[in-house]
N, C-alpha and C. Protein backbone atom coordinates (compact mmCIF):
# COMPACT_ATOMS: atom_id res chain seq x y z
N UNK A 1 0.82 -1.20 0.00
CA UNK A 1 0.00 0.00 0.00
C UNK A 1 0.86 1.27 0.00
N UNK A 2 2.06 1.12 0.57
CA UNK A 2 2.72 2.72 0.96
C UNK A 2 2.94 3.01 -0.36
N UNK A 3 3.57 1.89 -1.34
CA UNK A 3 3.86 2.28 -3.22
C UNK A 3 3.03 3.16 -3.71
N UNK A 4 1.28 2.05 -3.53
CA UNK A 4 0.39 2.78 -4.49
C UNK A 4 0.05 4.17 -3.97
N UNK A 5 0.10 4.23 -2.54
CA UNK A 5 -0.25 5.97 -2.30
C UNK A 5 0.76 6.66 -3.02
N UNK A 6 2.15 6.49 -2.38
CA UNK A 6 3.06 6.94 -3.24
C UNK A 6 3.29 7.48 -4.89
N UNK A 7 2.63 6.33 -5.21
CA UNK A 7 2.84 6.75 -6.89
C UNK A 7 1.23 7.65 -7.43
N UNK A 8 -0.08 7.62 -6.71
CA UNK A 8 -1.06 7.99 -6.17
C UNK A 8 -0.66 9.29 -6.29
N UNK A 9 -0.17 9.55 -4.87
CA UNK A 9 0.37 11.23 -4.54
C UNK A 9 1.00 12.07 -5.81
N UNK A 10 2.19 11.50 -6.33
CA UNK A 10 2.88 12.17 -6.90
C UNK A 10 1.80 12.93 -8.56
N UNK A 11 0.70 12.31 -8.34
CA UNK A 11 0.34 12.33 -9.84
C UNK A 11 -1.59 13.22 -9.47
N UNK A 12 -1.96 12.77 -8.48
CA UNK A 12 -3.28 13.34 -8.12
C UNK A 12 -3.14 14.95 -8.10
N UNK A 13 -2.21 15.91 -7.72
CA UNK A 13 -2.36 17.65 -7.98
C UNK A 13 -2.47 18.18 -9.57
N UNK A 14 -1.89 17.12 -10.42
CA UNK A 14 -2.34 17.47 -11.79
C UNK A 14 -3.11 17.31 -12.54
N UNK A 15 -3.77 15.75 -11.92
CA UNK A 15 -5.48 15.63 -12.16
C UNK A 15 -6.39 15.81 -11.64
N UNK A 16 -6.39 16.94 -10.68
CA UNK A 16 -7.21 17.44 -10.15
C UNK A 16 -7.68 19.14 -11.03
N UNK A 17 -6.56 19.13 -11.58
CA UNK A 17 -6.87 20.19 -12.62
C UNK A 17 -7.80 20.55 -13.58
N UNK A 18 -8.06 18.58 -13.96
CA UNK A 18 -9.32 18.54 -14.98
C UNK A 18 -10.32 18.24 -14.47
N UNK A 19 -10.35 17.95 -12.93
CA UNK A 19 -11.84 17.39 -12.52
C UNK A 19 -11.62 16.92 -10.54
N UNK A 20 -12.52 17.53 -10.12
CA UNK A 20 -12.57 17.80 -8.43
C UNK A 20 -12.27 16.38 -7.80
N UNK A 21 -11.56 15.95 -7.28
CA UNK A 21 -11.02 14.94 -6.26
C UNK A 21 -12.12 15.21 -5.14
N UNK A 22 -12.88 14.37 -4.98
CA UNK A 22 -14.49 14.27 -3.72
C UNK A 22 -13.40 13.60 -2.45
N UNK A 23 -12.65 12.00 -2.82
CA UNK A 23 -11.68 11.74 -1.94
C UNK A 23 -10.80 10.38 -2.18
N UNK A 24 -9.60 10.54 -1.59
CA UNK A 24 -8.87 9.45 -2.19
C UNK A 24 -8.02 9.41 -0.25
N UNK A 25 -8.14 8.12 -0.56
CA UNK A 25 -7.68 7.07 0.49
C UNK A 25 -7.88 5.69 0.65
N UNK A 26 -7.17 5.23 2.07
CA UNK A 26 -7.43 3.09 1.90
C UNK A 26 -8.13 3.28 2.71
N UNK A 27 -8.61 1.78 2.84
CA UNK A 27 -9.48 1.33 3.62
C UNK A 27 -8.56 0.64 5.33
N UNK A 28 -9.16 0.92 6.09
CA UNK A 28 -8.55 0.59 7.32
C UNK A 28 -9.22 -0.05 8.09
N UNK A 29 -10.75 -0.73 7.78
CA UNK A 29 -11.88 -1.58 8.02
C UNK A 29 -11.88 -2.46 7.10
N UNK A 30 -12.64 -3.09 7.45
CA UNK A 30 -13.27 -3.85 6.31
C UNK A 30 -12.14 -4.48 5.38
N UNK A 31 -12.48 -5.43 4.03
CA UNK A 31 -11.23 -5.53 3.06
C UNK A 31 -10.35 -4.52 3.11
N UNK A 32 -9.06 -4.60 3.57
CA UNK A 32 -7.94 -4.10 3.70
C UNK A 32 -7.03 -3.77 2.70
N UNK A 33 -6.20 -3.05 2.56
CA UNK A 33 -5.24 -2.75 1.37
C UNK A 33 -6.09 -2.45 -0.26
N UNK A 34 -6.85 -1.50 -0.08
CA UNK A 34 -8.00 -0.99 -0.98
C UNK A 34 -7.20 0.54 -1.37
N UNK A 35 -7.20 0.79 -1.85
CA UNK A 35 -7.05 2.52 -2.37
C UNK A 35 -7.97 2.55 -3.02
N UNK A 36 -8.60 3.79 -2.83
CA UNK A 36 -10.35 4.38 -2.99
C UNK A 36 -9.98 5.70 -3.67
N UNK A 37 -10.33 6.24 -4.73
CA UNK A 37 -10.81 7.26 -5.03
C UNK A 37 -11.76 7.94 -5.90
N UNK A 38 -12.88 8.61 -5.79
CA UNK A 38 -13.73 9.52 -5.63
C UNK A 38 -14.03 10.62 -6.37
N UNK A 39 -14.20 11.28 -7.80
CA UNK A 39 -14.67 11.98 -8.74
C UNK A 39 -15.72 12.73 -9.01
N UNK A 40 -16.05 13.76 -9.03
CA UNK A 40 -17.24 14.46 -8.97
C UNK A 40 -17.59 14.65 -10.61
N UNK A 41 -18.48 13.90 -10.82
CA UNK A 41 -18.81 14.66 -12.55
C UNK A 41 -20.46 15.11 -12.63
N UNK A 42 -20.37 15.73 -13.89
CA UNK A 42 -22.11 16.29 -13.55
C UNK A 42 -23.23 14.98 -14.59
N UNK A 43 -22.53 14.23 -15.19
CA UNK A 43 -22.73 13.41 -15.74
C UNK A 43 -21.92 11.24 -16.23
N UNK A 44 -22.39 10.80 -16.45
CA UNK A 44 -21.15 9.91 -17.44
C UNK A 44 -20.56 10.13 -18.31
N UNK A 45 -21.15 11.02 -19.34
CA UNK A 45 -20.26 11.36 -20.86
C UNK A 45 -19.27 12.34 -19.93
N UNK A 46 -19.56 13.07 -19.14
CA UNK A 46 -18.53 14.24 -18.58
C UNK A 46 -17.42 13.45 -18.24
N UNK A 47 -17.63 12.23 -17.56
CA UNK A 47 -16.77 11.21 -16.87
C UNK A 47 -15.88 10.54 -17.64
N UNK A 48 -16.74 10.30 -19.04
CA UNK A 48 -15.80 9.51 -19.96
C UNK A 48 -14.76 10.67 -20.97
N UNK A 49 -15.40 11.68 -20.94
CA UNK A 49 -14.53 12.84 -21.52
C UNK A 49 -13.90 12.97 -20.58
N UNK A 50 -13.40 13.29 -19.14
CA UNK A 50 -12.49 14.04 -18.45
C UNK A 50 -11.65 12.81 -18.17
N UNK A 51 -11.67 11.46 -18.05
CA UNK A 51 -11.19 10.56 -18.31
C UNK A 51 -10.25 9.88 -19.14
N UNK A 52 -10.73 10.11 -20.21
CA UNK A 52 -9.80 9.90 -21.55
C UNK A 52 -9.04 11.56 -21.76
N UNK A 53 -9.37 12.75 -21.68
CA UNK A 53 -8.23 13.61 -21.19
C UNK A 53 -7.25 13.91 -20.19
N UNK A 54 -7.46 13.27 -19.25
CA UNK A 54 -6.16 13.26 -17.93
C UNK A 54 -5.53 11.81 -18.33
N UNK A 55 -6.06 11.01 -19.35
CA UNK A 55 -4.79 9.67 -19.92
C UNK A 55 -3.94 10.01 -20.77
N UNK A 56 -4.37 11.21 -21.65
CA UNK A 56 -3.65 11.76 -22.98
C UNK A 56 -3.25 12.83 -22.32
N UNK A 57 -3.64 14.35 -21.04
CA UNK A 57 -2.36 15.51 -20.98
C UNK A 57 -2.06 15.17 -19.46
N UNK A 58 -2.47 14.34 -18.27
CA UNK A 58 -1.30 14.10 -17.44
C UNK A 58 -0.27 13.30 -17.24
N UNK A 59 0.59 13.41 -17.26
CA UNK A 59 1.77 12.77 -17.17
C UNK A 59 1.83 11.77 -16.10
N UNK A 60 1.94 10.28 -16.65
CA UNK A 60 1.57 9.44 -15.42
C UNK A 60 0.46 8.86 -14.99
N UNK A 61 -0.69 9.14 -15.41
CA UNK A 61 -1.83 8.72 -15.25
C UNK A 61 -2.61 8.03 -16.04
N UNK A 62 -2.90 6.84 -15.85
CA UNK A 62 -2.95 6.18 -14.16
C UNK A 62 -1.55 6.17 -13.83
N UNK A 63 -1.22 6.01 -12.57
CA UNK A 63 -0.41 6.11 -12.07
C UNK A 63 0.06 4.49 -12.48
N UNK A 64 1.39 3.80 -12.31
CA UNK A 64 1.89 2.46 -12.71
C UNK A 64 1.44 1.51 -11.48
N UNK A 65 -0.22 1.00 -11.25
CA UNK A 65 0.07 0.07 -10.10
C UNK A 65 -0.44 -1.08 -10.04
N UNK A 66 -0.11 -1.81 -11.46
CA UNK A 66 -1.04 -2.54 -11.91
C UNK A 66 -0.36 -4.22 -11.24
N UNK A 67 0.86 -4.10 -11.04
CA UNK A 67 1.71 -5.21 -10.27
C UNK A 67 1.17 -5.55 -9.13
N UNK A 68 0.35 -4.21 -8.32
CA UNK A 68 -0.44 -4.51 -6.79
C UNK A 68 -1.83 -5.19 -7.00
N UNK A 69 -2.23 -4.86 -8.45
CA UNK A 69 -3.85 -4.91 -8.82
C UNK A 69 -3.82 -6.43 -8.63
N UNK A 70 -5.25 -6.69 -7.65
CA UNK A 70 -6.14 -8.34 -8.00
C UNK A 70 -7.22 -7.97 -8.04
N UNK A 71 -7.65 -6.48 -8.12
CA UNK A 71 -9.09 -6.87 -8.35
C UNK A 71 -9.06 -5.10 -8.59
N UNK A 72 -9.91 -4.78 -9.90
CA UNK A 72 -10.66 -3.01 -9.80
C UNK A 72 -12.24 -3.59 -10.09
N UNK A 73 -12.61 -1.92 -9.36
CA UNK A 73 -14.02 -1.76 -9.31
C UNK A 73 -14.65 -0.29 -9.61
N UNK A 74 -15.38 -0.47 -9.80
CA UNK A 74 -16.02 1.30 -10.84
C UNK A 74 -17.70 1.18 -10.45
N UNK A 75 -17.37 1.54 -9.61
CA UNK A 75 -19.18 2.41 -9.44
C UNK A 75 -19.40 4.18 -10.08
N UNK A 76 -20.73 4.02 -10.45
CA UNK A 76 -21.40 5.41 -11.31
C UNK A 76 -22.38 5.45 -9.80
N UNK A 77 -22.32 6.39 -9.20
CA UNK A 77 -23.73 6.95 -8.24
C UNK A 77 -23.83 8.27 -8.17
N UNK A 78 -25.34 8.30 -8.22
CA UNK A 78 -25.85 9.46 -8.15
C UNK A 78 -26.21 10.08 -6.32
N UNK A 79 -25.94 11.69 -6.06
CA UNK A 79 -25.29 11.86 -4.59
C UNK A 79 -27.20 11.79 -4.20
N UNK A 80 -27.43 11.77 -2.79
CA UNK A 80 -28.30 11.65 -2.22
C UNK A 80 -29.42 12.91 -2.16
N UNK A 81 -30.68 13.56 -1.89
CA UNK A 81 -30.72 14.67 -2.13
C UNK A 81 -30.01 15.69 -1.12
N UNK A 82 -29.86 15.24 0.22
CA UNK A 82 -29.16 16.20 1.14
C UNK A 82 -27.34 16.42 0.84
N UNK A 83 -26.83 15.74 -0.24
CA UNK A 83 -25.64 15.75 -0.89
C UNK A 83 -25.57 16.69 -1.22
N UNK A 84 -24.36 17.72 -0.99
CA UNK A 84 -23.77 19.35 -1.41
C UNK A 84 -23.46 18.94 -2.99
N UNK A 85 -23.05 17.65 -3.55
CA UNK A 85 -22.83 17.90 -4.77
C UNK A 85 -23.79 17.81 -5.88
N UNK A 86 -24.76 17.84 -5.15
CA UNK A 86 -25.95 17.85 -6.25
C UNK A 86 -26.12 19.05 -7.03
């Protein structure tokens, strides 16, 4: 885990440029050794456009941590109505 934050860190202040970081961190409950992070879009097409632009102008991204990977996961949710990002 200390790698993937590591390589994580160095690369998240420049993709945050194209699109708001909600939150990135592990899990310290539950399944263990998880890195989580969190995207605010106003849509999916927004998601799949700001997506495929931080692969082509940030440098590094995704970050290289595919040697740690056994398992990714991708949820789309919509925020609750008392959610500020609505």
């Amino acid at each position: 885990m200390p790698t993937v934050l590591e390589r994580f860190g160095k690369v998240i202040p420049a993709r945050t440029k194209i699109s708001p970081l909600v939150f990135a961190g592990q899990t310290t409950v539950g399944p263990l050794n998880q890195y989580i992070h969190v995207w605010a879009y106003k849509d999916a097409g927004e998601r799949e456009r700001l997506r495929a632009e931080a692969s082509k102008t940030v440098e590094g991204w995704p970050p290289a941590t595919r040697e740690f990977l056994v398992m990714q996961e991708n949820m789309i949710v919509t925020p609750a109505p008392c959610a500020p990002f609505k």
